[in-house]
C-alpha atoms as a PDB file:
ATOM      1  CA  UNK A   1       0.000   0.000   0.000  1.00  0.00           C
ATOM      2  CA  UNK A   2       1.524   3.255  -1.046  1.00  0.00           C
ATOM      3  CA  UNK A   3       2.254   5.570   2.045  1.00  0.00           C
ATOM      4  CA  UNK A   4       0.326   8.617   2.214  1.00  0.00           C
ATOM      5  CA  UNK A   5       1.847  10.181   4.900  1.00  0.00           C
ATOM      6  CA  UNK A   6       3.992  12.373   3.083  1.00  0.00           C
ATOM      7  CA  UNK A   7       1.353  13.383   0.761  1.00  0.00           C
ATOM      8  CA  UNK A   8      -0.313  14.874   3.807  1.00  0.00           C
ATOM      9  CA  UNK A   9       2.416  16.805   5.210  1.00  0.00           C
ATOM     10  CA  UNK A  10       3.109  18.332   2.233  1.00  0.00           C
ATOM     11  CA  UNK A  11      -0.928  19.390   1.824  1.00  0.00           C
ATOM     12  CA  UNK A  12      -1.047  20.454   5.048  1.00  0.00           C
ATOM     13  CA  UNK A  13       1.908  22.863   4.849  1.00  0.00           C
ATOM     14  CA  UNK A  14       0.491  24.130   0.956  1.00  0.00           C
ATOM     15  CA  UNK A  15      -2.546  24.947   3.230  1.00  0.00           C
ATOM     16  CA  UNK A  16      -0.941  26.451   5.937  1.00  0.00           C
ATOM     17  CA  UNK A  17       0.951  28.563   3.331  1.00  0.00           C
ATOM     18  CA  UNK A  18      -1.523  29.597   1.342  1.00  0.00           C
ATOM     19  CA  UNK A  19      -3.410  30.843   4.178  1.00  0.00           C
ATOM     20  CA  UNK A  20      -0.490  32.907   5.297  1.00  0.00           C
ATOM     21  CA  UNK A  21       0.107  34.053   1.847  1.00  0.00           C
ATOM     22  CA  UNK A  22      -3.809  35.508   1.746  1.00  0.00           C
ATOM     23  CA  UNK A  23      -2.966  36.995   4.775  1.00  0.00           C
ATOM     24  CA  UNK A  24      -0.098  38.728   4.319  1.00  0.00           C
ATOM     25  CA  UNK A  25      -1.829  39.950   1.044  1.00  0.00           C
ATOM     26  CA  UNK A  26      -4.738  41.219   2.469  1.00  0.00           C
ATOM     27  CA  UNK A  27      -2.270  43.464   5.544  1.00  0.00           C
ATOM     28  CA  UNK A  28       0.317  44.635   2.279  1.00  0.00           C
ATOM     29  CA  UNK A  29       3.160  43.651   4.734  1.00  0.00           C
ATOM     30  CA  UNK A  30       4.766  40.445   6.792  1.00  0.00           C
ATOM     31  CA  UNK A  31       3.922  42.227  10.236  1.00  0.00           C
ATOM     32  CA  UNK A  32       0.596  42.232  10.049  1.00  0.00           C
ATOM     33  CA  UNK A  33       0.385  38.770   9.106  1.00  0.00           C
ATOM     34  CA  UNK A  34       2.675  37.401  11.660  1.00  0.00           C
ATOM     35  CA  UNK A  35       0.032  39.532  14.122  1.00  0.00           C
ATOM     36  CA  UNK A  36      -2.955  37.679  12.836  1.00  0.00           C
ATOM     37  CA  UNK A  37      -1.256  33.897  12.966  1.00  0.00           C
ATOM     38  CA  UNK A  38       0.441  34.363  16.321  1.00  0.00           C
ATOM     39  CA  UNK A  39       3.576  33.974  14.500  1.00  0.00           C
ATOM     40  CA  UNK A  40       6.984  36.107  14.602  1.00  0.00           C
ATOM     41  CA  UNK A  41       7.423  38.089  11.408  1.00  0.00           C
ATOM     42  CA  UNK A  42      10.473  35.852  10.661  1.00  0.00           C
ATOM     43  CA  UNK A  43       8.211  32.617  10.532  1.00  0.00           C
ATOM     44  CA  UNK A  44       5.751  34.612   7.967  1.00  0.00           C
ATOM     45  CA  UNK A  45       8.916  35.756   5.685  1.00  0.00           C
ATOM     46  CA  UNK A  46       9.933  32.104   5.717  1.00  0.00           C
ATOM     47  CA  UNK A  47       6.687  30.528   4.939  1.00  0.00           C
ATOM     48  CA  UNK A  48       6.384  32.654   1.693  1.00  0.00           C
ATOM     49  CA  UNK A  49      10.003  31.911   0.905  1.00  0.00           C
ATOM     50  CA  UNK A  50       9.320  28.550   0.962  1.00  0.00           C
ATOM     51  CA  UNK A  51       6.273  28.405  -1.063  1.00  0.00           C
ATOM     52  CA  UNK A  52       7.618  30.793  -3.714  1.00  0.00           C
ATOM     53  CA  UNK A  53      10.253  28.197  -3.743  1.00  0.00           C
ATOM     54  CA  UNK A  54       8.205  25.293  -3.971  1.00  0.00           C
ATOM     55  CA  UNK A  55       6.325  27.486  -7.246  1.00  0.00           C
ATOM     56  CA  UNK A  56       9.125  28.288  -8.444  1.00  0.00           C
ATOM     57  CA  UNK A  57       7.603  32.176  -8.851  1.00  0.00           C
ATOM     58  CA  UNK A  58       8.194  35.150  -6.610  1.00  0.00           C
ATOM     59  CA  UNK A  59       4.621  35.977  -5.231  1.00  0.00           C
ATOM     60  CA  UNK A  60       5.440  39.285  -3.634  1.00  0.00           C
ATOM     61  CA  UNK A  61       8.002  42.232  -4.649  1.00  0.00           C
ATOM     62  CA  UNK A  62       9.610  43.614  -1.197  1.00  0.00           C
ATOM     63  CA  UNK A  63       8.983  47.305  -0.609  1.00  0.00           C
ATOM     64  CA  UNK A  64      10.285  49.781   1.868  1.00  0.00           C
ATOM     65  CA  UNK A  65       7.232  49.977   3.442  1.00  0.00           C
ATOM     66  CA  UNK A  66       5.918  46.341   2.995  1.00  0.00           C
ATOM     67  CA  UNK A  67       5.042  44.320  -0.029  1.00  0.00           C
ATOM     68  CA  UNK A  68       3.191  44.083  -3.587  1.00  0.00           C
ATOM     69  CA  UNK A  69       1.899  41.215  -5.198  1.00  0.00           C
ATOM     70  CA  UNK A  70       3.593  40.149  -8.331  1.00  0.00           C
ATOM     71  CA  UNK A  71       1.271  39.519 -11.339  1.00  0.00           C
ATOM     72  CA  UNK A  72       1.986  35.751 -10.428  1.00  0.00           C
ATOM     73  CA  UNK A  73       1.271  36.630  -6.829  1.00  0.00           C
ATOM     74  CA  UNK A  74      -2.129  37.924  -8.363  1.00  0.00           C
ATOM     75  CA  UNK A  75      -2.999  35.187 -10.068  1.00  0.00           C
ATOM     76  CA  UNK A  76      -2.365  33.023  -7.366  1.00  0.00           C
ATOM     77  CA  UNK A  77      -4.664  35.154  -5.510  1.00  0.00           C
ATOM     78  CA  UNK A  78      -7.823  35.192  -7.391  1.00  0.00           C
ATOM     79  CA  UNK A  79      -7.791  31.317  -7.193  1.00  0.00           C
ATOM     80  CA  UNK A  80      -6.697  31.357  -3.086  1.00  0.00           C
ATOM     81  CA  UNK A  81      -8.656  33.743  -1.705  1.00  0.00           C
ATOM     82  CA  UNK A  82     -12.295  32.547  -2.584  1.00  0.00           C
ATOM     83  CA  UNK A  83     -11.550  29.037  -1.825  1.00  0.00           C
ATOM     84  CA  UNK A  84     -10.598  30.393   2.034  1.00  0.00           C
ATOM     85  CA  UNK A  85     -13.571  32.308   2.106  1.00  0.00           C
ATOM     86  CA  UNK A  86     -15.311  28.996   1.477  1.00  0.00           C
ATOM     87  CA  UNK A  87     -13.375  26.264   3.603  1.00  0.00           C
ATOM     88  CA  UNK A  88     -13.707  29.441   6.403  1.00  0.00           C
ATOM     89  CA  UNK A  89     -17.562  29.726   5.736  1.00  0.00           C
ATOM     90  CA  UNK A  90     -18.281  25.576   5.893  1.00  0.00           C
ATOM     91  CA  UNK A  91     -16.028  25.706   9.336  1.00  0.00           C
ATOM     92  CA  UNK A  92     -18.061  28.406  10.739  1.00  0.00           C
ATOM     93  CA  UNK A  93     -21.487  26.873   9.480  1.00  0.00           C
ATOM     94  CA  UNK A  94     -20.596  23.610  11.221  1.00  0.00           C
ATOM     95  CA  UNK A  95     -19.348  25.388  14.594  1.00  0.00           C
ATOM     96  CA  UNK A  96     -22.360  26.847  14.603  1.00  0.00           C
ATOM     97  CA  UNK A  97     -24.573  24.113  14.447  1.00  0.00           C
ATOM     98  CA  UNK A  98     -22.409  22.320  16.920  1.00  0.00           C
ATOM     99  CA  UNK A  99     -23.146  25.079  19.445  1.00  0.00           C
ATOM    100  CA  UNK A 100     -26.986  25.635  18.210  1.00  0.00           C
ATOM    101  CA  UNK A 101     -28.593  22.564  16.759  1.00  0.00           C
ATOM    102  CA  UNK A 102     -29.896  23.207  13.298  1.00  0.00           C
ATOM    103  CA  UNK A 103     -31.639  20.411  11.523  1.00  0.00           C
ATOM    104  CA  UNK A 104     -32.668  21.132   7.631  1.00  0.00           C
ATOM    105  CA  UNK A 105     -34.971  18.951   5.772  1.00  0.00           C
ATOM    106  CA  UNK A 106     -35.328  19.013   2.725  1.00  0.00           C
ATOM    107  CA  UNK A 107     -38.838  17.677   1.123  1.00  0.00           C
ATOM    108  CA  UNK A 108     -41.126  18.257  -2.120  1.00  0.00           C
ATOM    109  CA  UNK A 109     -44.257  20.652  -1.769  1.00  0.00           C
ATOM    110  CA  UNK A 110     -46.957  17.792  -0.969  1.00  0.00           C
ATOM    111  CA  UNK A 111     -44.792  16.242   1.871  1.00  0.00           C
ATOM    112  CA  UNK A 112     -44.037  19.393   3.427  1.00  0.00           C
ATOM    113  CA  UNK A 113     -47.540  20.906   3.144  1.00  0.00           C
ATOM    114  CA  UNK A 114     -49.613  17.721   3.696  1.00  0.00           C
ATOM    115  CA  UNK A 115     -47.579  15.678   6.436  1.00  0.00           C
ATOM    116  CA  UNK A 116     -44.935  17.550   7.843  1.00  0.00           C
ATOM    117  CA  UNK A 117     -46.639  20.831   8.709  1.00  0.00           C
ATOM    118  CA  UNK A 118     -49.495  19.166  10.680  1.00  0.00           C
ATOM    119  CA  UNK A 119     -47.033  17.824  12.881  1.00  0.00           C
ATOM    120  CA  UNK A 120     -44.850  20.233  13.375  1.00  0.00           C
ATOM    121  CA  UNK A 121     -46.216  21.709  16.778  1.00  0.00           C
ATOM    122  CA  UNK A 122     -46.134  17.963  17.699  1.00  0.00           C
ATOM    123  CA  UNK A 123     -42.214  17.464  16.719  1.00  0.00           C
ATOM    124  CA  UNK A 124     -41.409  20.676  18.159  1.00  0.00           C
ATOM    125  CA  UNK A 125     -43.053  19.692  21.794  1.00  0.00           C
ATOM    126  CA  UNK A 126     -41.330  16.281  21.861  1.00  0.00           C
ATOM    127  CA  UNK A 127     -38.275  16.964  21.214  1.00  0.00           C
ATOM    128  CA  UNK A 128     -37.806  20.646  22.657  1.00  0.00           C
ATOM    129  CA  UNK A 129     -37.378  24.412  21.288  1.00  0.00           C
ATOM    130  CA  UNK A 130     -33.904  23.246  21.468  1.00  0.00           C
ATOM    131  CA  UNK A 131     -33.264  22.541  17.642  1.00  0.00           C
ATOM    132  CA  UNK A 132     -33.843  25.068  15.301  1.00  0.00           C
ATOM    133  CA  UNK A 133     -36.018  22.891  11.968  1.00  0.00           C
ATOM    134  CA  UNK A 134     -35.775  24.287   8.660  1.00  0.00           C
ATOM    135  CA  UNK A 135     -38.024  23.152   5.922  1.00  0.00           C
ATOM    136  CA  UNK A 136     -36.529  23.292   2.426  1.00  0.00           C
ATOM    137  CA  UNK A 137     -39.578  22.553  -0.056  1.00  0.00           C
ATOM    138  CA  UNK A 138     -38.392  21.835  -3.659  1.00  0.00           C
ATOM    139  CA  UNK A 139     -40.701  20.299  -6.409  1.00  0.00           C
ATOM    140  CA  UNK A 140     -37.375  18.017  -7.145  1.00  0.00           C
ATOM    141  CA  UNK A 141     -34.797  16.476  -5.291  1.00  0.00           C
ATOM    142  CA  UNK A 142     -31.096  18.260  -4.333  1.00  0.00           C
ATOM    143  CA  UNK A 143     -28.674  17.033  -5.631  1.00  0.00           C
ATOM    144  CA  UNK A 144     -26.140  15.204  -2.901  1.00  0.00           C
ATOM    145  CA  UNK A 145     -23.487  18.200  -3.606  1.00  0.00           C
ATOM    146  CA  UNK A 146     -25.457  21.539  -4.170  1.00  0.00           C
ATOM    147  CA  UNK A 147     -27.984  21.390  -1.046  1.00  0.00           C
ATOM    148  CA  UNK A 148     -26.923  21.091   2.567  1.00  0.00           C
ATOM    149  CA  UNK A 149     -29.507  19.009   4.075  1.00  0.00           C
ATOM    150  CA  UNK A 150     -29.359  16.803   6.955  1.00  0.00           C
ATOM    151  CA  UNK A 151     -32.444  15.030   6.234  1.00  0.00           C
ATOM    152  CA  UNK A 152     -34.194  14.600   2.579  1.00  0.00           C
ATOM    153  CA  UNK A 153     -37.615  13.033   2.072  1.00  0.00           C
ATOM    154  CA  UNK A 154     -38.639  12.725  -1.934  1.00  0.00           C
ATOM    155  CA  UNK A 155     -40.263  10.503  -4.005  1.00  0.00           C
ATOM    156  CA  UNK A 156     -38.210   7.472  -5.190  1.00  0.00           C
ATOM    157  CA  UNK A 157     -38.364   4.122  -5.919  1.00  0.00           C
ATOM    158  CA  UNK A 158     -37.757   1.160  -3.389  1.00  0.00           C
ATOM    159  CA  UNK A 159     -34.871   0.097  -4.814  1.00  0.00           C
ATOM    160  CA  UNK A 160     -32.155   0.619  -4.371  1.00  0.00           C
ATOM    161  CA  UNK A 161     -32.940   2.505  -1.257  1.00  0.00           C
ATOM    162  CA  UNK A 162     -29.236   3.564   0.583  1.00  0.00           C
ATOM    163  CA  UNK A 163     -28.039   1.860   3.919  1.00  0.00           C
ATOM    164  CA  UNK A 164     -30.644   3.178   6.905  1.00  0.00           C
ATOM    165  CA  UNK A 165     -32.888   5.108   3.944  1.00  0.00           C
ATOM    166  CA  UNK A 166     -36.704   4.542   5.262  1.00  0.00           C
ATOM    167  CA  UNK A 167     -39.797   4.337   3.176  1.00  0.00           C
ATOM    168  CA  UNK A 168     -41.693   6.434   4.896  1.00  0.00           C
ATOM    169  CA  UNK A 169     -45.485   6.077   2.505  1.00  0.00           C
ATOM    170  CA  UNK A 170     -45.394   3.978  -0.430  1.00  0.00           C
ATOM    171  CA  UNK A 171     -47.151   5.358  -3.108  1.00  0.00           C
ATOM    172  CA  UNK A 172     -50.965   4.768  -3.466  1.00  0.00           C
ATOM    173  CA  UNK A 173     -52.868   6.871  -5.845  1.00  0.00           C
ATOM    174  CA  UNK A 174     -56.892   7.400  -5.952  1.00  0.00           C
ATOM    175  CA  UNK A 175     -59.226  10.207  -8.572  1.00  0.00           C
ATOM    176  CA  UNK A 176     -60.678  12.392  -5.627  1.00  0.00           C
ATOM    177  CA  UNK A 177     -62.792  15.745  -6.036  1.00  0.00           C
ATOM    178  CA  UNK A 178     -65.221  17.557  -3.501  1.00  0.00           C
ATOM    179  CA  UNK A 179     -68.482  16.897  -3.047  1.00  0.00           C
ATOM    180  CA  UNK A 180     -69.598  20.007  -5.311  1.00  0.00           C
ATOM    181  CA  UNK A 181     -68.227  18.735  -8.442  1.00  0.00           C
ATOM    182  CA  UNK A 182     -69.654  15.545  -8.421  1.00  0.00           C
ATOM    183  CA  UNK A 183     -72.938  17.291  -7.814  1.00  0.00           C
ATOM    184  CA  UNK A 184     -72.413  19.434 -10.240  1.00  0.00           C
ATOM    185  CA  UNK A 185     -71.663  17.077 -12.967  1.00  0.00           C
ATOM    186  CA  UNK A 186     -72.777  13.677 -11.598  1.00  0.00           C
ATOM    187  CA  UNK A 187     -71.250  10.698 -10.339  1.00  0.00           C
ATOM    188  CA  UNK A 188     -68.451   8.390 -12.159  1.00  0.00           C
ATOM    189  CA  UNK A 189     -69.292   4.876 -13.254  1.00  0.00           C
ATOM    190  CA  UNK A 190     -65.944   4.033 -13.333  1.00  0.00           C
ATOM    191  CA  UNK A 191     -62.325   4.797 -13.963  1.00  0.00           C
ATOM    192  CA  UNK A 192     -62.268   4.802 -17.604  1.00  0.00           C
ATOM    193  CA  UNK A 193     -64.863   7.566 -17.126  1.00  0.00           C
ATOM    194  CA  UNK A 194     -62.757   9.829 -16.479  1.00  0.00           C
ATOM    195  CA  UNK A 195     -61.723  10.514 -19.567  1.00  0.00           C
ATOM    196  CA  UNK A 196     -63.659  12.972 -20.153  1.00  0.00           C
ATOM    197  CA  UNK A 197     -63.739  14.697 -17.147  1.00  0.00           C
ATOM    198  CA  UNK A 198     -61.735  17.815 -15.994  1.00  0.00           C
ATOM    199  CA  UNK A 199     -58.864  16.509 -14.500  1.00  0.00           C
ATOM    200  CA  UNK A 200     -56.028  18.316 -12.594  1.00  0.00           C
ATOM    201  CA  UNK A 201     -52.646  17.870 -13.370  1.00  0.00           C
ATOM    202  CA  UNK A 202     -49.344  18.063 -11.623  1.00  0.00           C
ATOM    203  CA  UNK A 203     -46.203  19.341 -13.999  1.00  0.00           C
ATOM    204  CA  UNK A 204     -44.027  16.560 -13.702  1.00  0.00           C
ATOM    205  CA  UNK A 205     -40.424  17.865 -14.101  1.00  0.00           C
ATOM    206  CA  UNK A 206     -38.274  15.217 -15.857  1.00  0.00           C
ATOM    207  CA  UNK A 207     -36.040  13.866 -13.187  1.00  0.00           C
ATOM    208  CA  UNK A 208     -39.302  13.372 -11.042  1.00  0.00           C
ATOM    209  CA  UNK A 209     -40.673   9.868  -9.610  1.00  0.00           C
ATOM    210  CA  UNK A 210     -44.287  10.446  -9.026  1.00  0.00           C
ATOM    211  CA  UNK A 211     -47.764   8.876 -10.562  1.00  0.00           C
ATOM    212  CA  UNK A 212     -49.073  10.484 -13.252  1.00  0.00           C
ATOM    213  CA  UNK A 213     -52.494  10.491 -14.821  1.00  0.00           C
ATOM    214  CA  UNK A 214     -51.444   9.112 -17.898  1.00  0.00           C
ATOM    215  CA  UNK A 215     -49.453   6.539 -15.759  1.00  0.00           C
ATOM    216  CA  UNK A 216     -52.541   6.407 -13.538  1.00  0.00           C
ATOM    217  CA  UNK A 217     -54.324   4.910 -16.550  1.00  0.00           C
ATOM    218  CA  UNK A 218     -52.023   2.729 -18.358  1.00  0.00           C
ATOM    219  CA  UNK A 219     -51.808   0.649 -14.714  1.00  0.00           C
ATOM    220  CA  UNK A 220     -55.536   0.438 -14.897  1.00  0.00           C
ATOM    221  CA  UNK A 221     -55.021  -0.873 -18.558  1.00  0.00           C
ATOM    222  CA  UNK A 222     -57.300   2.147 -19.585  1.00  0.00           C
ATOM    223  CA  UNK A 223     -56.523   3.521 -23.255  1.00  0.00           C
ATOM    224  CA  UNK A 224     -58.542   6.364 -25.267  1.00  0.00           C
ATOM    225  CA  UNK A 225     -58.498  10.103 -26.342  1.00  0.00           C
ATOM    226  CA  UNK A 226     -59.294  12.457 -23.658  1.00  0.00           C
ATOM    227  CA  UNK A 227     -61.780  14.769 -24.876  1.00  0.00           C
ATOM    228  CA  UNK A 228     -60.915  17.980 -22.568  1.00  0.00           C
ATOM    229  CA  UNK A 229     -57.446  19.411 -21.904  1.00  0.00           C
ATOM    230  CA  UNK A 230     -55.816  19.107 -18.132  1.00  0.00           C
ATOM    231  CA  UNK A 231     -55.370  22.409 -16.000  1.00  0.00           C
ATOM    232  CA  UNK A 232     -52.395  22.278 -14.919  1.00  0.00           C
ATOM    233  CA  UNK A 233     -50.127  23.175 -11.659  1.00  0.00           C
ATOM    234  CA  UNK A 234     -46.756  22.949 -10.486  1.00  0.00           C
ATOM    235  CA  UNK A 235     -47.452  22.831  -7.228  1.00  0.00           C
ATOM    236  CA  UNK A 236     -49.836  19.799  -5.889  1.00  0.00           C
ATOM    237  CA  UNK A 237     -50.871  22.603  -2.810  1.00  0.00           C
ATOM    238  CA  UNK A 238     -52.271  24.410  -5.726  1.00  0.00           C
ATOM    239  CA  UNK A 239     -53.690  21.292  -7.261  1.00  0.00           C
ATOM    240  CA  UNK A 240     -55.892  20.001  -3.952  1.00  0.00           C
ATOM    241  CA  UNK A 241     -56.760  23.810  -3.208  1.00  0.00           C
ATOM    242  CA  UNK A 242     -58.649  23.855  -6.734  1.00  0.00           C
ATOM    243  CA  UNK A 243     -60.370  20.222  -6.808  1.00  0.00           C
ATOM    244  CA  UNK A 244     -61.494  21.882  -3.100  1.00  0.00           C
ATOM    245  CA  UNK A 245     -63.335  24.541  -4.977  1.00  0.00           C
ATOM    246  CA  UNK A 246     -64.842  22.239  -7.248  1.00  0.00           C
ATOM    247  CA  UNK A 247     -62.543  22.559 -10.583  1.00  0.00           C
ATOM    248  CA  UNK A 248     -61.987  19.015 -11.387  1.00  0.00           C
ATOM    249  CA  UNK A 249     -60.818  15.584 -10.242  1.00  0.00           C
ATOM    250  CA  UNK A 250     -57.214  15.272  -9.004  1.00  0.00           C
ATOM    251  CA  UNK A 251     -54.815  12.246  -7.850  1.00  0.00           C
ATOM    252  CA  UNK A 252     -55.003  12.073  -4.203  1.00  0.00           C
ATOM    253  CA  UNK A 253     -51.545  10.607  -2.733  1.00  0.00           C
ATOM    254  CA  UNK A 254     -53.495   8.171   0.370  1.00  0.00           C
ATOM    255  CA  UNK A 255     -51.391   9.041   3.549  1.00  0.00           C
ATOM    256  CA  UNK A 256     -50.824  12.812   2.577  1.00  0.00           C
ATOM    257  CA  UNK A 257     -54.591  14.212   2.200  1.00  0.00           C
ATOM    258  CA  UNK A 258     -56.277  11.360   4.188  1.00  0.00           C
ATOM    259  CA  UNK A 259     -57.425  14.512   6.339  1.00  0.00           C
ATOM    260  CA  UNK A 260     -59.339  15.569   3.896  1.00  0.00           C
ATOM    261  CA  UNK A 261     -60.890  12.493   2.549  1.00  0.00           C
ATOM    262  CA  UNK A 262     -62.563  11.998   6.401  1.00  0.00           C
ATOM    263  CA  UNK A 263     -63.653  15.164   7.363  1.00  0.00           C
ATOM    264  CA  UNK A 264     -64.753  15.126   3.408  1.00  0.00           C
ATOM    265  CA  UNK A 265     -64.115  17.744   1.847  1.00  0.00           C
ATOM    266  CA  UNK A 266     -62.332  15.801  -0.987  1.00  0.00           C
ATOM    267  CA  UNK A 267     -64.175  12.311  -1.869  1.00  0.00           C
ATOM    268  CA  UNK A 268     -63.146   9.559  -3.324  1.00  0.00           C
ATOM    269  CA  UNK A 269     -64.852   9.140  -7.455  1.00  0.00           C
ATOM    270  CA  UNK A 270     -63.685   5.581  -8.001  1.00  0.00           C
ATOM    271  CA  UNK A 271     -62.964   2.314  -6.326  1.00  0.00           C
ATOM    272  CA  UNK A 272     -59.968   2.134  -8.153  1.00  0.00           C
ATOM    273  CA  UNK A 273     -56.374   2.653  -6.338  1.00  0.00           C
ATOM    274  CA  UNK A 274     -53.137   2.811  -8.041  1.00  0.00           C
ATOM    275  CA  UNK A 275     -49.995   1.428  -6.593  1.00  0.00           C
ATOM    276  CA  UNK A 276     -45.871   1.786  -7.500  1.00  0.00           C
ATOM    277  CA  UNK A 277     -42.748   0.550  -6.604  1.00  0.00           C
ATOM    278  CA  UNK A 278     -41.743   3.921  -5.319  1.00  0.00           C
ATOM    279  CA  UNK A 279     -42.801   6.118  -2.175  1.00  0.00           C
ATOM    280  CA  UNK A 280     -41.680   8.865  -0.298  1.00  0.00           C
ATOM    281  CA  UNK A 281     -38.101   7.751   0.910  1.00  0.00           C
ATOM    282  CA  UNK A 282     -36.136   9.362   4.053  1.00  0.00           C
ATOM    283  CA  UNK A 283     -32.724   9.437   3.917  1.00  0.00           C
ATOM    284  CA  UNK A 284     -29.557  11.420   5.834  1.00  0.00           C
ATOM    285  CA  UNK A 285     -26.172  10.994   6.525  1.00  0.00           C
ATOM    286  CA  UNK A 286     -26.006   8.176   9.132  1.00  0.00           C
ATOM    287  CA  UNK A 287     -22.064   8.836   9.535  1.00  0.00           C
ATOM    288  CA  UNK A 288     -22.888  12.249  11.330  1.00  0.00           C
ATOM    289  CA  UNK A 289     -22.676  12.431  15.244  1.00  0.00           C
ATOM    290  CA  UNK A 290     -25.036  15.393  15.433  1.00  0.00           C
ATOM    291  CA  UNK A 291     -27.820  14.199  17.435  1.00  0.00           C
ATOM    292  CA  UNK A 292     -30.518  16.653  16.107  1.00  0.00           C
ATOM    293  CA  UNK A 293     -30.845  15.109  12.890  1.00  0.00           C
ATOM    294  CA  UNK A 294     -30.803  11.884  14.255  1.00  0.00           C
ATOM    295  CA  UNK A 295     -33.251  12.716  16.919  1.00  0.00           C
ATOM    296  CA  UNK A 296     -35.600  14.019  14.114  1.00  0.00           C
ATOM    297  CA  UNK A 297     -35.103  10.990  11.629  1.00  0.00           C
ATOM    298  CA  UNK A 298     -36.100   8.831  14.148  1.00  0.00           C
ATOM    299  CA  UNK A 299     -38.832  11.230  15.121  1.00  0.00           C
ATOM    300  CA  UNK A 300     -40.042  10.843  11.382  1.00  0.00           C
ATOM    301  CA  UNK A 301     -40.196   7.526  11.056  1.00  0.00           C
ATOM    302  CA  UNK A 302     -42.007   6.200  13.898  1.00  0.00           C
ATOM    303  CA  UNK A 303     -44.814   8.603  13.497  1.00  0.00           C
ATOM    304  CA  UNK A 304     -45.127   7.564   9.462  1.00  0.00           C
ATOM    305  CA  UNK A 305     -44.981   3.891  10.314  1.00  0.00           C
ATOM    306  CA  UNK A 306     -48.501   2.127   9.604  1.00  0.00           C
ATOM    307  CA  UNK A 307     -48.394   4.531   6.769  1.00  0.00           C
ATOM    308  CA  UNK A 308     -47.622   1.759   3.838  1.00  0.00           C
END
């Protein structure tokens, strides 16, 4: 096995280097440098003689009254600086959450609107005013690298589901309206019916999981024109608020608007129920020793369970 350890000395002092090199940058001189590392000015003058070395460029011209960067120096710069500012911001962002707990989930619309908000007051009194939740609603999953989420609940299939990823509601799909549509335009004999009804659609964005109508009927085996065009939302808040006023029929996702199905204010049209191989998945980094997430994962899945 090839030994690393030298490797790591060597990125450790390019880091430590670099560092001093922004700083003595940003103060113009060595002094004020050595004043912000703790260091002697000596130890600062050495540290940039021994990267320029190692680059093989001078970085800074030495002035009476301090120092200049060099056009290399400047280039060097532009590339250094920003990436401090960023390592500085993630060390800062994880101190702080150390200090305050600060758990973010990330989840599509219907979740957050349907399941998690409901419960909220309930999460918040078991577990304590203690961790700080933030609710990051996004019609599509983030991806692993551009959102910083500890916990992420989407649509997805069951497989392959990560290591400790729980299926929180599998996905179970029934035509619901309100009451005032259907006695408006009559009852449905049965799914293939629905056809020609006003339906209400949720965009489905490409990289999305979730039912369909047109996949809706193809399970059912139902094939045939449609005879009126969809309305359409991008936001399936937006689609139960208008089969609520009596638009059209929508998919109801069984587990999220249940609610509304008993108190009934939306109403089941047909017997039929559609069922996939995917769900609403929950997922974080298990490798984490921050016990708010944790605390809220577990939180999360024992009050979905029964939910299937």
């Amino acid at each position: 096995m090839r030994d690393l350890s030298g490797i790591n000395r060597k990125l450790s002092y390019n880091l430590v280097a670099l560092h001093t090199f922004d700083l003595v940058a940003r103060h113009g001189n060595f002094t004020g440098a050595a004043e912000a590392l703790g260091l002697t000015q000596s130890a600062v003058s050495q540290k940039i003689k021994g990267l320029e070395t190692e680059l093989g460029v001078a970085l800074f011209r030495r002035e009476h009254r301090g120092v200049s960067l060099t056009n290399e120096g400047a280039r060097l710069l532009n590339v250094v600086r920003p990436a401090m500012a960023q390592m500085g911001n993630s060390v800062a962002s994880l101190l702080e959450r150390k200090s305050r707990p600060k758990v973010r989930i990330s989840s599509d619309f219907a979740f957050a609107s349907f399941w998690l908000l409901p419960r909220l007051s309930h999460l918040r009194a078991e577990l304590g005013d203690e961790i700080e939740l933030q609710i990051l609603a996004s019609q599509v999953p983030p991806d692993d690298s551009s959102e910083d989420c500890d916990i992420k609940i989407h649509v997805g299939p069951k497989s392959p589901m990560g290591d400790g990823d729980v299926m929180l509601l599998q996905e179970r799909v029934a035509a619901v309206c309100s009451p005032s549509y259907l006695a408006a335009h009559g009852k449905v004999a049965g799914s293939a019916d629905l056809l020609d009804c006003q339906l209400l659609s949720l965009s489905k964005p490409a990289s999305a999981e979730w039912q369909t109508w047109q996949g809706w009927f193809d399970s059912l085996g139902i094939a045939g024109e449609r005879s009126r065009n969809y309305i359409s939302f991008n936001n399936y808040d937006m689609v139960v608020q208008s089969a609520l006023s009596g638009d059209g029929i929508a998919l109801g996702w069984l587990g999220l608007i249940d609610n509304l199905l008993q108190d009934g204010r939306l109403v089941q049209v047909t017997e039929d129920i559609v069922t996939s191989n995917a769900g609403y998945v929950m997922s974080r980094d298990h490798s984490s020793r921050l016990r708010g997430p944790s605390l809220v994962f577990d939180w999360i899945a024992e009050h979905s369970a029964g939910l299937h």
